[in-house]
N, C-alpha and C. Protein backbone atom coordinates (compact mmCIF):
# COMPACT_ATOMS: atom_id res chain seq x y z
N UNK A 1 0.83 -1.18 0.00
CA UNK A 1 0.00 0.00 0.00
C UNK A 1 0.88 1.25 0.00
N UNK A 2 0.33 2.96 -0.73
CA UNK A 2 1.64 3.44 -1.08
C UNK A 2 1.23 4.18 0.08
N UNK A 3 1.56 4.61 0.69
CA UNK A 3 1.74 5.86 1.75
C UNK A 3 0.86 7.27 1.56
N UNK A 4 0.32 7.73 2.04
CA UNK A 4 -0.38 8.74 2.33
C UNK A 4 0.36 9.66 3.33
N UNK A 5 0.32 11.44 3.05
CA UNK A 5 0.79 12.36 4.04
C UNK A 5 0.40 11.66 5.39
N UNK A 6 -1.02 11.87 5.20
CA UNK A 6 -1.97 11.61 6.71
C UNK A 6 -1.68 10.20 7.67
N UNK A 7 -0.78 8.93 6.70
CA UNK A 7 -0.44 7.73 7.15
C UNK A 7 0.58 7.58 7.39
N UNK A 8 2.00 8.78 7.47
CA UNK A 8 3.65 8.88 7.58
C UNK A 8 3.52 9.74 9.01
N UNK A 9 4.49 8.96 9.77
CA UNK A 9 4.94 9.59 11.01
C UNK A 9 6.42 9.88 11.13
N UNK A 10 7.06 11.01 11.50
CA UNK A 10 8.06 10.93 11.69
C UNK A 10 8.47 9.77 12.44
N UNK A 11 9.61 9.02 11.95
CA UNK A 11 10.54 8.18 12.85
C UNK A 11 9.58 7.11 12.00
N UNK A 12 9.25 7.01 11.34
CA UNK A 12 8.61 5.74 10.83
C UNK A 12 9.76 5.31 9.63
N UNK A 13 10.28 4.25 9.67
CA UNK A 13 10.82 3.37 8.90
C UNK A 13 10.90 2.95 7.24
N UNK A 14 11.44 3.28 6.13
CA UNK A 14 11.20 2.08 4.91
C UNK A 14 11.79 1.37 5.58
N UNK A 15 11.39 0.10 4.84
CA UNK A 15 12.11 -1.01 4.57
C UNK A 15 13.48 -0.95 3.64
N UNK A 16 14.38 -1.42 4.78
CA UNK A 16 15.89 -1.43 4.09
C UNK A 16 15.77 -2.50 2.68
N UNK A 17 16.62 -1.99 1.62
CA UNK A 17 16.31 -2.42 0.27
C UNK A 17 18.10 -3.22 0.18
N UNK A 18 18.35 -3.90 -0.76
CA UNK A 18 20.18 -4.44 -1.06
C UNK A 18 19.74 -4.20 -2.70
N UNK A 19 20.88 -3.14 -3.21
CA UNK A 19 20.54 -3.12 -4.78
C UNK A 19 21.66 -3.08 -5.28
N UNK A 20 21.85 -4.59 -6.36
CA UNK A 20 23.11 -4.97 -6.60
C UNK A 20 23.91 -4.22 -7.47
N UNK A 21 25.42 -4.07 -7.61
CA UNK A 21 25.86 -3.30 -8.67
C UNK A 21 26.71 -4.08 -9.89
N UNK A 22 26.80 -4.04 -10.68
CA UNK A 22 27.60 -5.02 -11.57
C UNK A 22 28.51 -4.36 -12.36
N UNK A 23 29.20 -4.39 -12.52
CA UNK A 23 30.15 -3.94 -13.85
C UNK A 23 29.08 -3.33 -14.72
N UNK A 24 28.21 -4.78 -15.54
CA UNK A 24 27.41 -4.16 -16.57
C UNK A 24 26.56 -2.97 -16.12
N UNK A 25 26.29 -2.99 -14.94
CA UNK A 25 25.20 -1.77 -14.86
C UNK A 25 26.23 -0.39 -14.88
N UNK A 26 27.30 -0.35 -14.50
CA UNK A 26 28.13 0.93 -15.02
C UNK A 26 28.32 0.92 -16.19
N UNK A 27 28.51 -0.46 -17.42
CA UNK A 27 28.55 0.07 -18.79
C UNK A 27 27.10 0.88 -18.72
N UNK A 28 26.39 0.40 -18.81
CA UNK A 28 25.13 0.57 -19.23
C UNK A 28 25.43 2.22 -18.44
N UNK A 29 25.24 2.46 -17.32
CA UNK A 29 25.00 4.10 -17.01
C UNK A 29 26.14 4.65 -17.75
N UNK A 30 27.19 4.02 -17.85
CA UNK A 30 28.07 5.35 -19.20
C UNK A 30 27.52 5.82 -19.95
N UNK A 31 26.45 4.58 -20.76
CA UNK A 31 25.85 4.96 -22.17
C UNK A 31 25.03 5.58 -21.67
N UNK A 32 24.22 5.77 -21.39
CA UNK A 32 22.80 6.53 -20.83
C UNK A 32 23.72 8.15 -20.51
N UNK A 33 24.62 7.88 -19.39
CA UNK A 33 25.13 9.45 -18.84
C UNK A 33 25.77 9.97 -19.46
N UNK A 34 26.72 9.32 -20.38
CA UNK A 34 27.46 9.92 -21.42
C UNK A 34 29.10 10.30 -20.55
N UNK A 35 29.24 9.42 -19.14
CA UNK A 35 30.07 9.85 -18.21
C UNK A 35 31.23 8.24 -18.56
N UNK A 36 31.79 8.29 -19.54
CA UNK A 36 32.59 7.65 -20.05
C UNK A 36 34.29 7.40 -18.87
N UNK A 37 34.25 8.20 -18.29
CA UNK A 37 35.33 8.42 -17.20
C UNK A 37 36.60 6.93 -17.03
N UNK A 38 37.49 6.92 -16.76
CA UNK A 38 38.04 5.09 -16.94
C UNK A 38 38.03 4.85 -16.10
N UNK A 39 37.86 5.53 -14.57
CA UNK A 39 37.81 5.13 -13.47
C UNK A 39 36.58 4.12 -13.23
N UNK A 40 35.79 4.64 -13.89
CA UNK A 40 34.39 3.67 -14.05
C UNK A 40 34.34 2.12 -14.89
N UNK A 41 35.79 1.87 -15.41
CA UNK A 41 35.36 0.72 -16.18
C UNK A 41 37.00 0.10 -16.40
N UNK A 42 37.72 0.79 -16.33
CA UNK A 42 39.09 0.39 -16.43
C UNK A 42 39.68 0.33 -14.79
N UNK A 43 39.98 -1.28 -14.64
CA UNK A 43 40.99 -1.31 -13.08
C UNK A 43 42.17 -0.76 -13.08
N UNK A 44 43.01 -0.71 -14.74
CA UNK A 44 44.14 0.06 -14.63
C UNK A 44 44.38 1.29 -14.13
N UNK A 45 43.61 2.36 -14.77
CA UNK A 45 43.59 3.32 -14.86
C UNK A 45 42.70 3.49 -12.96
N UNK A 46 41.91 3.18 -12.67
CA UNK A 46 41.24 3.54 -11.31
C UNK A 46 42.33 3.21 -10.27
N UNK A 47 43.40 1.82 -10.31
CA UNK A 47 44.37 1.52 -9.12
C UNK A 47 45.25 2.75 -9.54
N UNK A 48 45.57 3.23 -10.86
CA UNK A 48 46.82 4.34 -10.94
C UNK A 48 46.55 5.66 -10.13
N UNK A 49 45.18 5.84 -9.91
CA UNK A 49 44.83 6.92 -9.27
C UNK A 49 44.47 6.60 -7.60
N UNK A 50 44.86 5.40 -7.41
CA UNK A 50 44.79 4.82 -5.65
C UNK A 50 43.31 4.90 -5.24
N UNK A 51 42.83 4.57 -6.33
CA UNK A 51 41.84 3.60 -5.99
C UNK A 51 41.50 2.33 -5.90
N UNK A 52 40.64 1.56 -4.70
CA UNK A 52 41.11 -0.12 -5.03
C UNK A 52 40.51 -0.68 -5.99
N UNK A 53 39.85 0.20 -6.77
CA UNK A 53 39.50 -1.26 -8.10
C UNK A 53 38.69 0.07 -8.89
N UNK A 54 37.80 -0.49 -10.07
CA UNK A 54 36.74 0.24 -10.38
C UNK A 54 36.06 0.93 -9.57
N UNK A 55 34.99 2.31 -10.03
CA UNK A 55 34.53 2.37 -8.89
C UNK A 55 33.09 2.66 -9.82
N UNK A 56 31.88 2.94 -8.81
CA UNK A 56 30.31 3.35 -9.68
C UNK A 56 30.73 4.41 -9.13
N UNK A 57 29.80 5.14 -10.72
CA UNK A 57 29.81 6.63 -11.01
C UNK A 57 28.81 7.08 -9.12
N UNK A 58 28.96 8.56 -8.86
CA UNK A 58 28.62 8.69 -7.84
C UNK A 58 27.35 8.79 -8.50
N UNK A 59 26.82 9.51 -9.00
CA UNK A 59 25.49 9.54 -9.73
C UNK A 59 24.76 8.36 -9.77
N UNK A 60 25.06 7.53 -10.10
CA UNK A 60 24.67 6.32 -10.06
C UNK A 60 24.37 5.79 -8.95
N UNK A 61 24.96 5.72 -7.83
CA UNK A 61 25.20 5.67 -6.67
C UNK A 61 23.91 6.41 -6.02
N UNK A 62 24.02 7.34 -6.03
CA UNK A 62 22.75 8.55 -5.84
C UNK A 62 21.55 8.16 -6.15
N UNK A 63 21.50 8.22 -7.46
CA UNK A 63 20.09 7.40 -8.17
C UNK A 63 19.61 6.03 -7.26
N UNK A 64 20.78 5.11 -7.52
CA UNK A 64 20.52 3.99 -6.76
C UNK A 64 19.88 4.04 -4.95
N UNK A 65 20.29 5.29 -4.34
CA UNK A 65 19.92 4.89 -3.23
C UNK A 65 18.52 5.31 -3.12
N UNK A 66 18.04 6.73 -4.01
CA UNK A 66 16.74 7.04 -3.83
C UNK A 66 16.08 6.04 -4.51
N UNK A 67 15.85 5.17 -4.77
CA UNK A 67 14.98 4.22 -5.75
C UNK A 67 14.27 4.11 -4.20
N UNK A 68 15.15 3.57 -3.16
CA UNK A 68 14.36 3.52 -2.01
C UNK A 68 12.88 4.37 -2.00
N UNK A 69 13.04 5.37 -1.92
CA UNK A 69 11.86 6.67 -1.47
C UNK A 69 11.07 6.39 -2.88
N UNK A 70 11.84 6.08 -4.34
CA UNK A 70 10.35 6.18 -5.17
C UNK A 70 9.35 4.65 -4.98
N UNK A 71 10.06 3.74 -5.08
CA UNK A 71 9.24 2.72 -4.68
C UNK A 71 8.63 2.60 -3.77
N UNK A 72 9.28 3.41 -2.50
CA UNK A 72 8.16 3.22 -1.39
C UNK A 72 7.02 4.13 -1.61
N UNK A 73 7.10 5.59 -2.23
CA UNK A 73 5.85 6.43 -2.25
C UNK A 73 5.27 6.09 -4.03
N UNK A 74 5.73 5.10 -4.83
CA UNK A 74 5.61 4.65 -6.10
C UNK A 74 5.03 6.27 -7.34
N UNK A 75 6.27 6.98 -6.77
CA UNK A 75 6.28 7.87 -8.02
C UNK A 75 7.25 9.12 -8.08
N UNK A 76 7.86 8.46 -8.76
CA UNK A 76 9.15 9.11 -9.01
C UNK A 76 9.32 10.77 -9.17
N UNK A 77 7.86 11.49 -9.96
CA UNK A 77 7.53 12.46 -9.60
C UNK A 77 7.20 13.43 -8.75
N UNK A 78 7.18 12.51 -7.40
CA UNK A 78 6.67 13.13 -6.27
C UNK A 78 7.64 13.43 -5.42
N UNK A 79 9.23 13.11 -5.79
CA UNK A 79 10.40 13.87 -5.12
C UNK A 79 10.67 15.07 -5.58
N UNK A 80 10.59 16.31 -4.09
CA UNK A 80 10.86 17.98 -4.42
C UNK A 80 12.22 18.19 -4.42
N UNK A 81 12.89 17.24 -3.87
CA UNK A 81 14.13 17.90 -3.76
C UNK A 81 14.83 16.40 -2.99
N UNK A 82 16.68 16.39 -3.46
CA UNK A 82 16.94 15.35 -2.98
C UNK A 82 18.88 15.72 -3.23
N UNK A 83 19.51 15.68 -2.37
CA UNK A 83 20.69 16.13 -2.09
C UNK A 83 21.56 14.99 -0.86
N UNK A 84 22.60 14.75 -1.97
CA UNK A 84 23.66 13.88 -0.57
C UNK A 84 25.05 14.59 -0.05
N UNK A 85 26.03 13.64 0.25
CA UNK A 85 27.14 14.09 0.38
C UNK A 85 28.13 12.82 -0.17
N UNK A 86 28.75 12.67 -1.21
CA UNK A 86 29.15 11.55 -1.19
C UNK A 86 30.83 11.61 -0.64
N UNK A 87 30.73 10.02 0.24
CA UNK A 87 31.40 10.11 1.00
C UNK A 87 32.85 9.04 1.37
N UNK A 88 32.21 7.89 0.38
CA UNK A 88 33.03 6.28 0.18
C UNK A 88 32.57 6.08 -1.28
N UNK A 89 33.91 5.95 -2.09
CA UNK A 89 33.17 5.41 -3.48
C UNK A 89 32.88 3.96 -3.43
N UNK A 90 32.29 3.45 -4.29
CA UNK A 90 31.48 1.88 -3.95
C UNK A 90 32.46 1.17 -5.39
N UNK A 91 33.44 0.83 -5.01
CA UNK A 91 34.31 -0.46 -5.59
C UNK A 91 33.39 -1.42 -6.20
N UNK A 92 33.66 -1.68 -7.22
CA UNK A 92 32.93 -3.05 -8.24
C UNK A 92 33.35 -4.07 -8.70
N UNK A 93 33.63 -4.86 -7.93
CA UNK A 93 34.36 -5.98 -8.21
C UNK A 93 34.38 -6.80 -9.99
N UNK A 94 35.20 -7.41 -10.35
CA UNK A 94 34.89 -7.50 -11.83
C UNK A 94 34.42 -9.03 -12.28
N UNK A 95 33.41 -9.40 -11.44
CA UNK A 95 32.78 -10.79 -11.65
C UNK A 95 31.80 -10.44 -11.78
N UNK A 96 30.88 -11.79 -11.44
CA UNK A 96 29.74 -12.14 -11.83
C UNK A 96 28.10 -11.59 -10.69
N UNK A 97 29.20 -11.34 -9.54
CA UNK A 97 28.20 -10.94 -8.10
C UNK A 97 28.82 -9.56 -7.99
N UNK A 98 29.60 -8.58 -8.44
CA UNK A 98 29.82 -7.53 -7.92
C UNK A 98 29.47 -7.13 -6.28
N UNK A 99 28.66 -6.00 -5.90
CA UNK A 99 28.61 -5.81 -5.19
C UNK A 99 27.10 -5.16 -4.65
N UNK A 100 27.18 -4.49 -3.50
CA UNK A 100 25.80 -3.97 -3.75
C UNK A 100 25.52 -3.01 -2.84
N UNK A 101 24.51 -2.13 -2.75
CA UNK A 101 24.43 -0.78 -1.93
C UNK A 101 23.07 -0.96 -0.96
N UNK A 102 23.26 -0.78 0.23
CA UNK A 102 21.96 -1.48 0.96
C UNK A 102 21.92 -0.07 1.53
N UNK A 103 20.53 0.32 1.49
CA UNK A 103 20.07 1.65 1.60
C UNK A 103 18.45 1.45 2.80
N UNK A 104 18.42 2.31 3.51
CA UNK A 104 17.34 2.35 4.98
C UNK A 104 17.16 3.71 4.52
N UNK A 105 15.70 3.74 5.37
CA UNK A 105 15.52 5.02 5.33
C UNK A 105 14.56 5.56 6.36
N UNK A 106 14.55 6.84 6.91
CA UNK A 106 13.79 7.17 8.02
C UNK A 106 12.89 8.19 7.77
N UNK A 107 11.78 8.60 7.91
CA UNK A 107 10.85 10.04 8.07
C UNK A 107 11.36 10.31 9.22
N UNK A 108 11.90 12.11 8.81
CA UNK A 108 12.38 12.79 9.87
C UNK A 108 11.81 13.97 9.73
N UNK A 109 11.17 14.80 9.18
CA UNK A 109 10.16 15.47 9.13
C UNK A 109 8.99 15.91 8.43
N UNK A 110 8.14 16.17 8.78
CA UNK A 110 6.92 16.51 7.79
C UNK A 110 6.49 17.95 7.83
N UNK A 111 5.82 18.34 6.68
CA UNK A 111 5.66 19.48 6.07
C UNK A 111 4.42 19.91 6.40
N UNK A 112 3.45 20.25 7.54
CA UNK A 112 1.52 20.15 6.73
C UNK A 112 1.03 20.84 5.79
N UNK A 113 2.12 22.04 5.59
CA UNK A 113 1.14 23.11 4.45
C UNK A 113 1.63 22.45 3.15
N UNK A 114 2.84 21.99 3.34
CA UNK A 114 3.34 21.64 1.89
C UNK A 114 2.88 19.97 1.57
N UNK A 115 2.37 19.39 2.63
CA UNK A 115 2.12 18.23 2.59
C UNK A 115 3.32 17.21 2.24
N UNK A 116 4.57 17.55 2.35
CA UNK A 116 5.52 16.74 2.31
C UNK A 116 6.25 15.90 3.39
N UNK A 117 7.35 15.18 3.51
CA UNK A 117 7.86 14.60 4.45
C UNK A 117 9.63 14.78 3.59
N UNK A 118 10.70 14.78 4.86
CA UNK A 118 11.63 14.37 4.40
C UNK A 118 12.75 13.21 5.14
N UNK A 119 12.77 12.55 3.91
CA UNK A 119 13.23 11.18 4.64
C UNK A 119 15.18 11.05 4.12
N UNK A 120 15.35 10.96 5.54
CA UNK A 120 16.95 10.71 5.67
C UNK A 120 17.21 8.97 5.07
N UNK A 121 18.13 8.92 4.16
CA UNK A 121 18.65 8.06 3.97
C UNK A 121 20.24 7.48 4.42
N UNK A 122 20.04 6.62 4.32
CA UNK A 122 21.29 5.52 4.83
C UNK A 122 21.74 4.72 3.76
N UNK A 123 22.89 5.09 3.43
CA UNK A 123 23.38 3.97 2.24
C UNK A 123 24.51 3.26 2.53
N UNK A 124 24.55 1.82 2.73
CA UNK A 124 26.04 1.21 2.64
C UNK A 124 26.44 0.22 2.01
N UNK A 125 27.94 0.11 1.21
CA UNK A 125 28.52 -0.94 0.59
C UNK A 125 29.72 -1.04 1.06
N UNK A 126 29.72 -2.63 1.08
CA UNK A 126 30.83 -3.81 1.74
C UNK A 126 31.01 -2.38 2.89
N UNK A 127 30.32 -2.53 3.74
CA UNK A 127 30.85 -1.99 4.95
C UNK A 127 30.39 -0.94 5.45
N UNK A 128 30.65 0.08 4.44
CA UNK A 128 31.34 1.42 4.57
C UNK A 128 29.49 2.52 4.16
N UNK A 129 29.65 3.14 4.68
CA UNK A 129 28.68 4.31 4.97
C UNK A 129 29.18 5.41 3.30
N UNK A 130 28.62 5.13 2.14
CA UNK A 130 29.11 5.82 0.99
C UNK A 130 28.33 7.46 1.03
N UNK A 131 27.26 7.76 1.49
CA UNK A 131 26.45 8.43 1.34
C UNK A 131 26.36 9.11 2.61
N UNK A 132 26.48 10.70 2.88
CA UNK A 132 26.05 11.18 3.82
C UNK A 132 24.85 12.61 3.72
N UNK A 133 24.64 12.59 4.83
CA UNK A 133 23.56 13.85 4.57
C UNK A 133 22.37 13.68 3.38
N UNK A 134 22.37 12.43 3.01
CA UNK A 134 21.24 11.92 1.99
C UNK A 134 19.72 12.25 2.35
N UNK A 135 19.24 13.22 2.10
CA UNK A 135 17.79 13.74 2.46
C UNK A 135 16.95 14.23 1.03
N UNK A 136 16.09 13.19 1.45
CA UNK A 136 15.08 13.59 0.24
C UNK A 136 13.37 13.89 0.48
N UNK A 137 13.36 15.01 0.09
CA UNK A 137 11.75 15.44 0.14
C UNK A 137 10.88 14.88 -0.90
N UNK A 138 9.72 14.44 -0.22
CA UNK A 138 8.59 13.81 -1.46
C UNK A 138 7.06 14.49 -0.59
N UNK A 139 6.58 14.66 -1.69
CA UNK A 139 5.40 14.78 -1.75
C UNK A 139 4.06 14.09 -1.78
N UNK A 140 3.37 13.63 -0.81
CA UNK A 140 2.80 12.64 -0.94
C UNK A 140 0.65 12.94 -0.52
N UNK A 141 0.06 12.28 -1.31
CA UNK A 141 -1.65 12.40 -1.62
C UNK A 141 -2.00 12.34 -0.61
């Protein structure tokens, strides 16, 4: 059931999501972003710059964690505003299971005139806290 203003409480919970990353899904967002970069697809070139392996575009990264908030309010249109801090790049291993970004999320405040809520997100891969200050406003019926 999708959520209603009148049915969101602050401190109320999504459901934590695991959304896998693969190599192919960074080809694939090159083509789409046009963010060709080699750090994104070449291990040579990403260890020369002391990084430990490939890494996903941060954008990608970003995108990936709000999927949380559109699936839970099921419309992608209904985010006003949505801003992180990125903070750990997310390494992509070059097999068959890559890796993956497990993202929570909390209502931490609500709006009444604007009828919105904004929900803090939590993003982490293999470990590490990639995402900070991840807050996104949605608008909800």
């Amino acid at each position: 059931m999708r959520p209603t203003f009148d049915s969101v409480s602050v401190g109320d919970n999504l459901p934590e999501q695991a959304y896998p990353v693969r190599r192919v899904d960074l080809v694939r967002y090159a083509g789409a972003s046009g963010d060709f970069n080699r750090i994104h697809w070449s291990d040579r070139v990403a260890t020369s710059v002391g990084l430990p392996s490939v890494i996903a575009h941060g954008m990608f990264t970003m995108a990936t964690a709000v999927r949380l908030v559109t699936d839970w309010c099921g419309d992608p249109g209904a985010v006003v505003s949505y801003g992180v801090r990125f903070t750990k790049p997310v390494p992509v291993p070059d097999d068959d299971e890559g890796t993956a970004i497990t993202v929570g999320g909390t209502v931490a405040t609500r709006d009444e005139e604007a009828r919105t809520v904004r929900v803090d997100l939590t993003a982490v891969s293999a470990g590490d806290r990639v995402l900070g200050r991840a807050q996104v406003v949605v608008r909800l019926p």
